[in-house]
Protein backbone atom coordinates (compact mmCIF):
# COMPACT_ATOMS: atom_id res chain seq x y z
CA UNK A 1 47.31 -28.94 6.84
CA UNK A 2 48.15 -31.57 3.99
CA UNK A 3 49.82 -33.76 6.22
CA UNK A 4 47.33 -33.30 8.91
CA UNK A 5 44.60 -34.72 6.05
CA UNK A 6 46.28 -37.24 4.85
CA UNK A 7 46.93 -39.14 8.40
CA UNK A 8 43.73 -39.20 9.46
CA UNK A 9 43.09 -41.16 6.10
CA UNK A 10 45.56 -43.11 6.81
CA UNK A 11 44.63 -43.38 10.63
CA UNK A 12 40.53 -44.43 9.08
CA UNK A 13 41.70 -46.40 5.98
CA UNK A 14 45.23 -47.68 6.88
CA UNK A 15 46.86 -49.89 4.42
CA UNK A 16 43.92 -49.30 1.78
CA UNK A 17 44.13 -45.76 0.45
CA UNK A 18 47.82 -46.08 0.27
CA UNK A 19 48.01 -49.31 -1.85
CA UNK A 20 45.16 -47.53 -3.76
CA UNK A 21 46.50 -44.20 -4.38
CA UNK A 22 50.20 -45.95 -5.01
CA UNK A 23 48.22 -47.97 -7.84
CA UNK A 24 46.18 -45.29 -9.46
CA UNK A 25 49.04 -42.59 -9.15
CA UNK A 26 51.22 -44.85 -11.05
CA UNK A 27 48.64 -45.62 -13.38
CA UNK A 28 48.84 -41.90 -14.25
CA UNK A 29 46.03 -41.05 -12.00
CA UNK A 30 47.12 -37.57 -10.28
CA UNK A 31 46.86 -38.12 -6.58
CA UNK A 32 49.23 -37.06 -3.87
CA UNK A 33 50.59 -41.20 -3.33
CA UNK A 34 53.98 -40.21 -2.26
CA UNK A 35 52.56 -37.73 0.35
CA UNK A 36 50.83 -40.15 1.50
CA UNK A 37 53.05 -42.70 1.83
CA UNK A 38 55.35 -40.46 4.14
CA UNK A 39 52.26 -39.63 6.44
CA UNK A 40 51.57 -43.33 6.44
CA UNK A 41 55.53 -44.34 7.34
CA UNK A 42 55.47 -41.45 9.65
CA UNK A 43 51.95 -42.65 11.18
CA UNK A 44 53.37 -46.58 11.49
CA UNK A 45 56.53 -45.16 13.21
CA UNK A 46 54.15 -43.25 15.77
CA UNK A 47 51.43 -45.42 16.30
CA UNK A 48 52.85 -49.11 15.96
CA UNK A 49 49.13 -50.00 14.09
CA UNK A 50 50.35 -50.58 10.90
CA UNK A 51 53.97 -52.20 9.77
CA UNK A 52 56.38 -50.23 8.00
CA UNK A 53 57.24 -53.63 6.07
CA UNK A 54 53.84 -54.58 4.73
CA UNK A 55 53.68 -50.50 4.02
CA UNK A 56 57.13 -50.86 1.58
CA UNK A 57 56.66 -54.27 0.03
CA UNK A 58 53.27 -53.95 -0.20
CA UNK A 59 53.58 -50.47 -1.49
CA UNK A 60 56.01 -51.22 -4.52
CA UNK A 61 54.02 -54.16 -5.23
CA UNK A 62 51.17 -51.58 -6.04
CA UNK A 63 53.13 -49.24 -7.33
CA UNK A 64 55.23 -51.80 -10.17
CA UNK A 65 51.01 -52.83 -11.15
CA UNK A 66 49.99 -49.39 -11.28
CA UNK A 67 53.32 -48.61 -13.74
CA UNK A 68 52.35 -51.69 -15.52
CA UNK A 69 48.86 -50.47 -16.39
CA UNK A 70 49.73 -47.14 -17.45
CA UNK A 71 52.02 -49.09 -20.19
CA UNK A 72 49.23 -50.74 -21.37
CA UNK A 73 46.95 -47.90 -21.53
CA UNK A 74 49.57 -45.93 -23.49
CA UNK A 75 50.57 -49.02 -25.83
CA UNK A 76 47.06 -49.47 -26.43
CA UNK A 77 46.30 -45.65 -27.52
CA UNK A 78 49.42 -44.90 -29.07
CA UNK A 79 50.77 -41.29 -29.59
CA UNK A 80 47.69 -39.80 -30.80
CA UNK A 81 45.50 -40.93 -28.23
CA UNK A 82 47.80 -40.46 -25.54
CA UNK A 83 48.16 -36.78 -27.19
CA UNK A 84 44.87 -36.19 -26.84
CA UNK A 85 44.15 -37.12 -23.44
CA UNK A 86 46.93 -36.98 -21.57
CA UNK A 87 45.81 -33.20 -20.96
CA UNK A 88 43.04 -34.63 -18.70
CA UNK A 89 45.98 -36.54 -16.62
CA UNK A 90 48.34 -34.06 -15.97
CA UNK A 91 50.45 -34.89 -19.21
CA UNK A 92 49.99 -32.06 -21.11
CA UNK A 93 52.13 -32.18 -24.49
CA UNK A 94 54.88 -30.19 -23.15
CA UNK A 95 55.71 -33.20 -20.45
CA UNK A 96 55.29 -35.74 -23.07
CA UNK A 97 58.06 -34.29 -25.23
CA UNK A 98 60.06 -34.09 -21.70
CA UNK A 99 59.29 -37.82 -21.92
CA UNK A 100 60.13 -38.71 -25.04
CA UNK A 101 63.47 -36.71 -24.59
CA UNK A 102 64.72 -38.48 -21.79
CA UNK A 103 63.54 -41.29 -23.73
CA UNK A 104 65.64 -40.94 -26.41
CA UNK A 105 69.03 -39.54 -24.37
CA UNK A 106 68.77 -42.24 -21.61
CA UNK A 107 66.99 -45.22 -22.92
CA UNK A 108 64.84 -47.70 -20.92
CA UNK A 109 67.04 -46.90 -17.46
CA UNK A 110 65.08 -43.50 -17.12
CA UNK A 111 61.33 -46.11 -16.10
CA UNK A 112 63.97 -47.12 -13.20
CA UNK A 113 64.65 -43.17 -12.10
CA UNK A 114 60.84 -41.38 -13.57
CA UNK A 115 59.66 -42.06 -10.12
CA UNK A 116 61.97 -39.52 -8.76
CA UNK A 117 61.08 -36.77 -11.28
CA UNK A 118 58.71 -34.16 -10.25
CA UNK A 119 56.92 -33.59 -13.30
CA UNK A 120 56.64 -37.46 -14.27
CA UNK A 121 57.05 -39.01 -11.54
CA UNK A 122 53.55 -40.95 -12.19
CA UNK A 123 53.97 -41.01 -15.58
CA UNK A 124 56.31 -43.81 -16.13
CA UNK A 125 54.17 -46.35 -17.42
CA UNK A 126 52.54 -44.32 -19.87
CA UNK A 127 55.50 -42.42 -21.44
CA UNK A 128 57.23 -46.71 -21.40
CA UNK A 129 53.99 -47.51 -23.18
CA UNK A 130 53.40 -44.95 -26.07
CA UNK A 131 57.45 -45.00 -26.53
CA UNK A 132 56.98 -48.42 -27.13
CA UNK A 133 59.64 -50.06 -24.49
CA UNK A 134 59.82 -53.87 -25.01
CA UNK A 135 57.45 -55.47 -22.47
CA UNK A 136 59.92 -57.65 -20.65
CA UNK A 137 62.18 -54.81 -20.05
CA UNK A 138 59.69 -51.80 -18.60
CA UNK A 139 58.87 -54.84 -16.19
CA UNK A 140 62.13 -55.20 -15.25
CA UNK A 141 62.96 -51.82 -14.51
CA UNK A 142 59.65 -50.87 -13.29
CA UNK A 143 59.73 -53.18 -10.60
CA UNK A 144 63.09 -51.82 -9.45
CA UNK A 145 61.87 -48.09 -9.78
CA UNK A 146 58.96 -48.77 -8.11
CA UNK A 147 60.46 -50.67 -5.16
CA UNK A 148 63.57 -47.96 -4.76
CA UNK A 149 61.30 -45.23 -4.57
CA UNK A 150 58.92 -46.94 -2.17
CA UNK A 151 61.32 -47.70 -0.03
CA UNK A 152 62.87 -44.34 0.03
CA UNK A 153 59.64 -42.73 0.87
CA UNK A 154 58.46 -44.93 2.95
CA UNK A 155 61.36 -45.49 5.45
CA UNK A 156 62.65 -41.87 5.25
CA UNK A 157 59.46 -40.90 6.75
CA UNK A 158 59.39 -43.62 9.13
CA UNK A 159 63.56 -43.21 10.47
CA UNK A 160 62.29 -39.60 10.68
CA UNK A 161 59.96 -39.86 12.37
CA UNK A 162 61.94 -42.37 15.21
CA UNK A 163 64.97 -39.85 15.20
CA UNK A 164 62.29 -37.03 16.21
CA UNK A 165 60.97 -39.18 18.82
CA UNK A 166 64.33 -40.60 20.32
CA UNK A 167 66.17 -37.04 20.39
CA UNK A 168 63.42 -34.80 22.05
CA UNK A 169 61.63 -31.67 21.52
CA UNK A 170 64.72 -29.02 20.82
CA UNK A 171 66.76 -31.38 18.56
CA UNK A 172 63.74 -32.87 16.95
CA UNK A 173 62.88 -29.08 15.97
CA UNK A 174 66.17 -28.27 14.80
CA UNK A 175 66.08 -31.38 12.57
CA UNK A 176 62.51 -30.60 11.37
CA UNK A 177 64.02 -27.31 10.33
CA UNK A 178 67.54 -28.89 8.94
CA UNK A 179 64.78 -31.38 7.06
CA UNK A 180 62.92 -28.08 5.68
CA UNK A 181 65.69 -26.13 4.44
CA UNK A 182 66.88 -29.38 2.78
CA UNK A 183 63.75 -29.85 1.28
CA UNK A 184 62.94 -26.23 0.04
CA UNK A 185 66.80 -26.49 -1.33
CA UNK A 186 66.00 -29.91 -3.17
CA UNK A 187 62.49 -28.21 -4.43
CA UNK A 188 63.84 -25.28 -6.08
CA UNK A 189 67.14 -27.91 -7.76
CA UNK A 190 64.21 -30.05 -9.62
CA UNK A 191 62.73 -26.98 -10.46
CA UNK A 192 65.65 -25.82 -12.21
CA UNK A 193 66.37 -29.01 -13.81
CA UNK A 194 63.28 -29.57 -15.09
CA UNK A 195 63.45 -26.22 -16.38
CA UNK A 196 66.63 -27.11 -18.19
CA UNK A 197 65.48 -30.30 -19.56
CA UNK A 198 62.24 -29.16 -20.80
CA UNK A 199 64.25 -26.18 -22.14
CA UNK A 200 66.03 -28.59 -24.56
CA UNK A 201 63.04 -31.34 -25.16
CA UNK A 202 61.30 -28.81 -26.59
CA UNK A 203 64.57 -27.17 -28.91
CA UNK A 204 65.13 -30.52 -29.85
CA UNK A 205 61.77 -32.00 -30.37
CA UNK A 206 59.32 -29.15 -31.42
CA UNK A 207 61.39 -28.57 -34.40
CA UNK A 208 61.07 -32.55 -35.63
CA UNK A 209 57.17 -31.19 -35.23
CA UNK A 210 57.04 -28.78 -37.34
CA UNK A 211 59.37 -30.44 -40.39
């Protein structure tokens, strides 16, 4: 039903709800933009009406901004503020010490990966901004993040899509199913390694709290 949704946005709106929800999502805004980028790639690869091209570069180019503004909200608020409203965001206190952890164990590399985190994934910006990453750095990496996960998204839904079309009904069903199970089985991984990691943020950071 989702994905049923968000095409016919994309099939009214095109290109505009999914360079806006790529910018506010990365901004920290919670909105399903990487959803929607798949039902976009998958609708260009259908329909021929919009270009999977102007969909990826024009997509990370929204999505590095977006990343780029959330570090300046962050730098601007600091901790504190961030602490209290981050809540209203999605980024409760627990996430931001997930943040902060990977901060700490993998340095300014993890603005580059964030995108493909679950839990932060639009959080990037934000948790670069109130960890205080040097400027010319987060945009370094955050361009790179943004573009590598764009163009995952973007043209994995879009090859799908033209495999499913090229190898007919029964093999386009068996790879819809091979895609599910692959899917469910990469689901419940994150799950458990966010699990972990918050596991030890929170042994590692919550007692620096309370000292």
């Amino acid at each position: 039903m989702i994905v049923a949704h968000l095409s016919t946005l994309v099939a009214h709106y095109g290109y505009d709800v999914v360079f806006a929800a790529l910018l506010l999502a990365s901004a920290g805004v919670p909105l399903p933009a990487g959803e929607l980028l798949v039902a976009a790639a998958i609708y260009a690869a259908k329909t021929g009406r919009l270009s999977i091209v102007i969909l990826t570069v024009g997509g990370a180019l929204m999505a590095a901004v977006g990343g780029a503004i959330g570090y300046g909200i962050a730098h601007a608020l600091g901790a504190a503020g961030l602490g209290r409203f981050g809540g209203a965001v999605g980024l409760g206190p627990a996430r931001l010490r997930l943040g902060r952890y990977l901060f700490l164990t993998h340095g300014g590399k993890i603005v580059f990966f964030i995108r493909f985190i679950a839990v932060l994934g639009p959080f990037g910006g934000l948790l670069a901004g109130v960890n205080r990453m040097p400027w010319g750095r987060f945009l370094l990496f955050n361009a790179l993040g943004a573009a590598a996960w764009v163009t995952t998204m973007a043209m994995g839904g879009y090859l799908f899509r033209a495999f499913f079309a090229s190898v007919g009904r029964p093999i386009g069903f068996a790879a819809l199913a091979a895609a599910v199970a692959v899917a469910l089985a990469a689901v419940i991984y994150v799950h458990r390694q966010g699990a972990t990691l918050q596991a030890k943020a929170d042994a590692l950071l919550l007692g620096d709290e309370a000292q």
